[in-house]
Protein backbone atom coordinates (compact mmCIF):
# COMPACT_ATOMS: atom_id res chain seq x y z
CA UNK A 1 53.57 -8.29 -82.13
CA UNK A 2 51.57 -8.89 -79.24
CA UNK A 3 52.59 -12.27 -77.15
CA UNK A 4 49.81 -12.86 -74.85
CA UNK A 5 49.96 -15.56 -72.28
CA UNK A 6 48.09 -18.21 -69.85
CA UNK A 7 46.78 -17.21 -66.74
CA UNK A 8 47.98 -13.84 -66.64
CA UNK A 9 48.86 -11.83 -63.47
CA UNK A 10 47.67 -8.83 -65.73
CA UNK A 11 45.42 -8.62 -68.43
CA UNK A 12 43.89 -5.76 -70.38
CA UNK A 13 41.29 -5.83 -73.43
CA UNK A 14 39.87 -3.35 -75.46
CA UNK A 15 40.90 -0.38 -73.37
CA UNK A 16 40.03 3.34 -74.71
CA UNK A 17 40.47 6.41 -72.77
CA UNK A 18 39.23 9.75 -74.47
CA UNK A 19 39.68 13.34 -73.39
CA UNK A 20 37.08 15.36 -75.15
CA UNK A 21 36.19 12.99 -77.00
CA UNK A 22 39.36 12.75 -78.83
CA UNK A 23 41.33 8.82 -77.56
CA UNK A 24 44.57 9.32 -75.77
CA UNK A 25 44.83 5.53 -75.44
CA UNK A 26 43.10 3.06 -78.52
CA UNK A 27 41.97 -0.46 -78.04
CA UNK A 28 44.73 -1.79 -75.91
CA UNK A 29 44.85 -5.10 -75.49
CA UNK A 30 47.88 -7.73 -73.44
CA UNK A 31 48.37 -9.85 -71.22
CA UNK A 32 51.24 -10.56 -68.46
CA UNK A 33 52.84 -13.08 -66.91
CA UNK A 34 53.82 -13.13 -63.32
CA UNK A 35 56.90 -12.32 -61.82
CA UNK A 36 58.33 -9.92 -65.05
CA UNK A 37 59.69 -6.51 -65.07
CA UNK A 38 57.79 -4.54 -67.01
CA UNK A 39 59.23 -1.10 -68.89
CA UNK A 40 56.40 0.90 -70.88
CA UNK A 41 58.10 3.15 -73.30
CA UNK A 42 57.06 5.34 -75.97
CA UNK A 43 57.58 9.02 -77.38
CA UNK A 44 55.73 11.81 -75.30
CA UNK A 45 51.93 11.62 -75.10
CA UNK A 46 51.53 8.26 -76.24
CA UNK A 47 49.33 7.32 -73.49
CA UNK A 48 51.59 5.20 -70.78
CA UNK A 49 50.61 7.53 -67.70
CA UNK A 50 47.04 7.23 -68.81
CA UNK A 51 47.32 3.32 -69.33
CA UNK A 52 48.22 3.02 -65.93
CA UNK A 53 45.76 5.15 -64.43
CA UNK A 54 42.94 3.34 -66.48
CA UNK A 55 44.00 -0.22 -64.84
CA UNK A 56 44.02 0.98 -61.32
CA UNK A 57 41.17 2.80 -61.86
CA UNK A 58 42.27 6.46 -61.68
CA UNK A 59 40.82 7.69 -64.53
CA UNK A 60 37.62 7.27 -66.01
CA UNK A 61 37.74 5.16 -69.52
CA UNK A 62 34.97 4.99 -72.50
CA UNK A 63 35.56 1.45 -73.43
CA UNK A 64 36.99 -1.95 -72.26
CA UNK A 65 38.17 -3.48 -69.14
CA UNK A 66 41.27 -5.23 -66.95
CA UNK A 67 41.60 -8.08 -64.87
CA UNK A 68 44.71 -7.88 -61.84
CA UNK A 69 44.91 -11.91 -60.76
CA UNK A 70 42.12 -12.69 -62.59
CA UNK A 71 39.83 -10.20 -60.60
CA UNK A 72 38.34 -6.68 -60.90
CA UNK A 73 40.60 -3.96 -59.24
CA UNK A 74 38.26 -3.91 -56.34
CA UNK A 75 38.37 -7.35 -54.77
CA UNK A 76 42.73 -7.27 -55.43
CA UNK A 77 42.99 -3.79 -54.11
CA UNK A 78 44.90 -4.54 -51.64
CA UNK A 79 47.42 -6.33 -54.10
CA UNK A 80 48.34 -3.29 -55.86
CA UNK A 81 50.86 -0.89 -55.32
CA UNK A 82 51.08 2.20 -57.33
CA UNK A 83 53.96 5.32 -57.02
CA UNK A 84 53.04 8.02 -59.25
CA UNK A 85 54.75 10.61 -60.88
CA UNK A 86 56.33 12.82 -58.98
CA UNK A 87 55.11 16.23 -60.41
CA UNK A 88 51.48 15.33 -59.57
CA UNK A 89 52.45 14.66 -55.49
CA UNK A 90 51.71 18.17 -53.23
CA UNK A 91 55.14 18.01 -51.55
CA UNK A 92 53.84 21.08 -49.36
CA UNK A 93 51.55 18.97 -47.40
CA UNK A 94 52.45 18.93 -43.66
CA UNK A 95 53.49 15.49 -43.12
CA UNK A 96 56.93 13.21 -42.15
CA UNK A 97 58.69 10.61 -44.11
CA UNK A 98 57.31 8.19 -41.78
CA UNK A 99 53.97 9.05 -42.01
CA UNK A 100 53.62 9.18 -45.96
CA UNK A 101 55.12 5.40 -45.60
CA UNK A 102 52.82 4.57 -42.99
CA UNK A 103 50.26 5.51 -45.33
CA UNK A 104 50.88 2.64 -47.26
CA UNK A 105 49.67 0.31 -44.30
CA UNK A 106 45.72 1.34 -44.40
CA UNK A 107 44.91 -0.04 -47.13
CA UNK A 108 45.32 -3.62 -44.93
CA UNK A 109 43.05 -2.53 -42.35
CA UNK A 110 39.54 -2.25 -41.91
CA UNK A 111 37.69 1.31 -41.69
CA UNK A 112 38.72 3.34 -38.95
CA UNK A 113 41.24 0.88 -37.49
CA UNK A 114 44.58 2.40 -36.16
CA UNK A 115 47.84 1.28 -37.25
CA UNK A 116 49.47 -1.27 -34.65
CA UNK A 117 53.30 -1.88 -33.80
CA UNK A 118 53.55 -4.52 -36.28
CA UNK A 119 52.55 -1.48 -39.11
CA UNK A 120 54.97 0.84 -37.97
CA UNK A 121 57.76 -1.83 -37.86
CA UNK A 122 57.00 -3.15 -41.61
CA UNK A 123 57.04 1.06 -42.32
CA UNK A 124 60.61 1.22 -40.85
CA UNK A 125 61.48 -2.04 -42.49
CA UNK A 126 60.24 -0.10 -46.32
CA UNK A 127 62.96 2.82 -45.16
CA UNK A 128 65.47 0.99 -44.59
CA UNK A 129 65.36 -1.03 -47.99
CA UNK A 130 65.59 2.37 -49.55
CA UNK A 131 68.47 3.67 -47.05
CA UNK A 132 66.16 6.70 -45.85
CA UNK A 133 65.70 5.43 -41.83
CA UNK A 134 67.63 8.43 -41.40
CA UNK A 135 65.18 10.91 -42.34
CA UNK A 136 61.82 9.52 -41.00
CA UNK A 137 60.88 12.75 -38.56
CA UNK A 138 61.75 14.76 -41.81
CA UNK A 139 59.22 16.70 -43.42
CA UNK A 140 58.76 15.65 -46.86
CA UNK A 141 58.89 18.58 -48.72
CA UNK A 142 63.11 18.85 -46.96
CA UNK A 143 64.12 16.42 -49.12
CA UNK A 144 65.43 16.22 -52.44
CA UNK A 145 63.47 14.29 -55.89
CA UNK A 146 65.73 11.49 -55.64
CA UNK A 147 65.20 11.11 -51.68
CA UNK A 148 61.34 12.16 -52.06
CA UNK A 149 61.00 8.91 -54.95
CA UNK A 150 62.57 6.74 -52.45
CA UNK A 151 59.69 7.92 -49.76
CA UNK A 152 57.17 7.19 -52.37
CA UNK A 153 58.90 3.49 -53.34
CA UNK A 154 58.99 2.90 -49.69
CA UNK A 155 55.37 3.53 -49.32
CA UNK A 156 54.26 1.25 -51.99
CA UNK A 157 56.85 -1.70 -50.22
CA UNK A 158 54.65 -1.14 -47.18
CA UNK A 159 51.42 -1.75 -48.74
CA UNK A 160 53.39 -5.66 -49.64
CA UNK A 161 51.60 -6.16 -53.06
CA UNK A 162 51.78 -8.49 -55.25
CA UNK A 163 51.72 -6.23 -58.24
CA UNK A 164 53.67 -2.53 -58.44
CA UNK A 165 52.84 0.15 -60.85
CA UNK A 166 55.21 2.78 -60.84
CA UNK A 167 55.13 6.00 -63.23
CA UNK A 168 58.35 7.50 -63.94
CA UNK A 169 60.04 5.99 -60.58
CA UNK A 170 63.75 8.05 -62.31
CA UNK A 171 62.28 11.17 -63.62
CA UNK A 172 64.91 13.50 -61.79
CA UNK A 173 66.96 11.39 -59.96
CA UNK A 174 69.94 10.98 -59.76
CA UNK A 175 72.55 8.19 -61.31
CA UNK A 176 72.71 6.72 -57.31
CA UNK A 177 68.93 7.29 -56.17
CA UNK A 178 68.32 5.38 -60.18
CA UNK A 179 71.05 2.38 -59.10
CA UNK A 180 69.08 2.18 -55.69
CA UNK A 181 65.30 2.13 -56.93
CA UNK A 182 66.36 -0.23 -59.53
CA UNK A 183 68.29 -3.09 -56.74
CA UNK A 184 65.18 -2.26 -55.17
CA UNK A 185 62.53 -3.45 -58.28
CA UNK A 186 64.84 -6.55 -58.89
CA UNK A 187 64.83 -7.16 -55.66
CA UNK A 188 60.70 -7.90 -55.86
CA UNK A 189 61.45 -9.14 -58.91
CA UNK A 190 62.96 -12.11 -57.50
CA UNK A 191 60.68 -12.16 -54.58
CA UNK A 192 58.18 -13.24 -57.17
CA UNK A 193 56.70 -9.57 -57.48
CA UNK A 194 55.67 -8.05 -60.98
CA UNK A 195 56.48 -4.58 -61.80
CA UNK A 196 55.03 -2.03 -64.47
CA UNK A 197 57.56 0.92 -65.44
CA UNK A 198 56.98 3.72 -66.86
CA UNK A 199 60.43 4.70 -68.65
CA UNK A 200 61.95 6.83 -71.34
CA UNK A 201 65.27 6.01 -71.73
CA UNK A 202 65.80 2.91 -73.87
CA UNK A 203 69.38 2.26 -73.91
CA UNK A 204 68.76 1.62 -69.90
CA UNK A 205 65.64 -0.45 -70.93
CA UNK A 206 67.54 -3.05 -72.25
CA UNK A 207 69.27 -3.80 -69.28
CA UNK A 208 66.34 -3.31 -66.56
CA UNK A 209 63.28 -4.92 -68.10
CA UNK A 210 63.00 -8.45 -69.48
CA UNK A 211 59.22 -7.42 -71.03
CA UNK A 212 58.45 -4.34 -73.36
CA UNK A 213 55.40 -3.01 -73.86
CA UNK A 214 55.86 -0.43 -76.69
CA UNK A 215 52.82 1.66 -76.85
CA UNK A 216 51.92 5.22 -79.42
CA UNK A 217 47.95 5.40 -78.27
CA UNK A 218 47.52 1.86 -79.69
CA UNK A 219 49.87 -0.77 -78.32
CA UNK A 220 52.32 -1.46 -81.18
CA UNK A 221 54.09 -4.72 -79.12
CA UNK A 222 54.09 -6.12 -76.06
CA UNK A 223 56.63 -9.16 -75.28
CA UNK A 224 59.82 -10.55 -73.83
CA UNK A 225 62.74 -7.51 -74.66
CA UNK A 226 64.26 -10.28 -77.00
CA UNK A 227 61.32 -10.61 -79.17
CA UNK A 228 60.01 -7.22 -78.84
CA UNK A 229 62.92 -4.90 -79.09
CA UNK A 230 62.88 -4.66 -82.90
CA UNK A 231 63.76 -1.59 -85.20
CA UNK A 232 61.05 -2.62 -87.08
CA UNK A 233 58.95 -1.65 -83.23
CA UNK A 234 61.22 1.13 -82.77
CA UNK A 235 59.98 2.29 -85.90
CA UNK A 236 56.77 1.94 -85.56
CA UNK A 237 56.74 3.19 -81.89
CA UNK A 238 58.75 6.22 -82.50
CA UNK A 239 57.12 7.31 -86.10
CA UNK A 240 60.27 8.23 -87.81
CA UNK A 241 61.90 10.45 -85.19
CA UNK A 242 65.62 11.28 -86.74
CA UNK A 243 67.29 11.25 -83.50
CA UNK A 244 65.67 8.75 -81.94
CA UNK A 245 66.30 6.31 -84.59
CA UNK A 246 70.36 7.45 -84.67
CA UNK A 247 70.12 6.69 -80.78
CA UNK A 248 68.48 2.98 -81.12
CA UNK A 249 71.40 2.05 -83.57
CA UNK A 250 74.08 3.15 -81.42
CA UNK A 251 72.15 1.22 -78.42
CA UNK A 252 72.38 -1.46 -81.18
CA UNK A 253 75.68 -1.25 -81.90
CA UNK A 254 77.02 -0.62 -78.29
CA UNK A 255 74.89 -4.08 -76.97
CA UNK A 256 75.92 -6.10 -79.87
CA UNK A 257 72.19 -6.52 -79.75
CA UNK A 258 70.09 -8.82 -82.44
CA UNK A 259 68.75 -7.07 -84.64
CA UNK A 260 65.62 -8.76 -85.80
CA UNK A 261 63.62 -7.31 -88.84
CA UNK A 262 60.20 -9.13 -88.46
C-alpha cells in the first residue's frame, strides 16, 4: 500500500540508485503531506540512507526524480535541513560546538557574506533547545555521541527549514539524549515542520511517527502508522526474519495494537 496525497510537501517518482550497476534502491515512488513525522524503517541494507541521500542530492542516481514543495532541490535549498549519520561526521576536525551550529546559518546568506549578530543569536537559540549552551567553546570531538547528535540537531534548527531529514538521529544515544531529540522533532512537528527519520527500532516507531514508510530496495508501503503498520507489511518488509516477526507480535500484543491483515 502506497497512499499518495495532494499537493505534497515531498514527492518522489521512479527513483533508482545503483552501485555497480547492481540497484540498492528500485523504483521508489510516494508522496507526503506536510507537517507529518516521518520514520523510514526496514532490515539492514534496504536502501533508507541511500533514499535520503538521493532526494537531497548526495548521491548520484540512474533513474527518476523528487520534488521538495513542489520544486527541484536547488531553488528549496535553503528549506532543507539534513543531520546525517553520525559515523560518516570527522569528529577530529578542529572546530567548537558553536561553530559547527553556526554552520548551519550560511546556507541563508549570499557568497562570501559573514555571519551577523542576529546569526549567532538564532545559533545560541538552536543550543539551548537541545540543553548544550553549556558546551559551545567545546571542541566537538570532547563530547560524547549523544551530546555530539544534539550539536548536529542543533545545526540543522539553525538552518530554520521547512523540511528535516535526519539519518539515524538515536544510533548510540542514550535513553535521555533519545527523550530529548525526540521533544525536540515534535516540537517542529507542531510548528508545522515535516520530518524524515531514519529508525530501526519499531516498537518505539509506533509511538514517535504518525507516517511509515516501509522500504526493502523497493518501497513496500508508505502511509499513516494506522494503515501502514500491518503484519502483512511487516512481512513483507522484513522477508521472514524469525525474530523479528516474534518481536512485532509482542509490540502487538503489548500496544493492544489493530492488527489489520490486508
Amino acid at each position: 500500500m502506497i497512499k499518495q496525497v495532494k499537493n505534497p510537501i515531498v514527492e518522489v517518482h521512479d527513483l533508482t540508485v545503483a552501485y555497480d550497476n547492481k540497484p540498492v534502491l528500485w523504483n521508489a515512488d510516494f508522496s507526503i503531506p506536510k507537517g507529518k513525522m516521518v520514520g523510514i524503517v526496514g532490515p539492514n541494507g534496504a536502501g533508507k540512507s541511500t533514499l535520503l541521500k538521493a532526494i537531497m542530492g548526495l548521491i548520484p542516481i540512474a533513474s527518476g526524480f523528487s520534488k521538495i514543495l513542489n520544486e527541484n532541490l536547488k531553488q528549496v535549498r535553503h528549506k532543507v535541513a539534513y543531520v546525517p549519520q553520525k559515523e560518516s561526521v570527522d569528529w577530529d576536525f578542529p572546530t567548537t560546538v558553536l561553530d559547527v551550529v553556526e554552520m548551519g546559518r550560511y546556507g541563508k546568506k549570499s557568497l562570501f557574506k559573514r555571519l551577523n549578530r542576529e546569526d549567532k543569536q538564532i545559533a545560541v537559540e538552536a543550543l539551548k533547545k537541545v540543553k548544550m549552551l553549556d558546551f559551545a567553546d567545546r571542541h566537538i570531538s570532547e563530547l560524547s555521541g549523544g551530546q555530539q547528535q544534539r550539536v548536529f540537531i542543533a545545526r540543522a534548527l539553525a538552518q530554520e527549514a521547512e523540511i528535516y531529514f535526519m539519518d539515524e538521529p538515536f544510533s548510540g544515544v542514550d535513553m535521555a539524549s533519545e527523550k530529548a531529540i525526540v521533544d525536540i522533532l515534535l516540537q517542529l512537528q507542531e510548528d508545522g515542520k515535516t520530518i524524515f527519520v531514519v529508525h530501526h527500532d519499531l516498537q518505539s516507531a509506533m509511538d514517535y511517527f504518525d507516517w511509515m514508510i516501509f522500504l526493502n530496495t523497493r518501497i513496500v508501503a508508505s502511509g499513516p502508522l494506522s494503515e501502514v503498520f500491518t503484519t502483512e507489511i511487516l512481512q513483507n518488509t522484513y522477508g521472514g526474519n524469525l525474530s523479528m516477526l516474534e518481536q512485532i507480535g509482542q509490540i502487538y500484543k503489548e500496544k493492544q495494537f489493530p492488527i489489520r491483515e490486508s
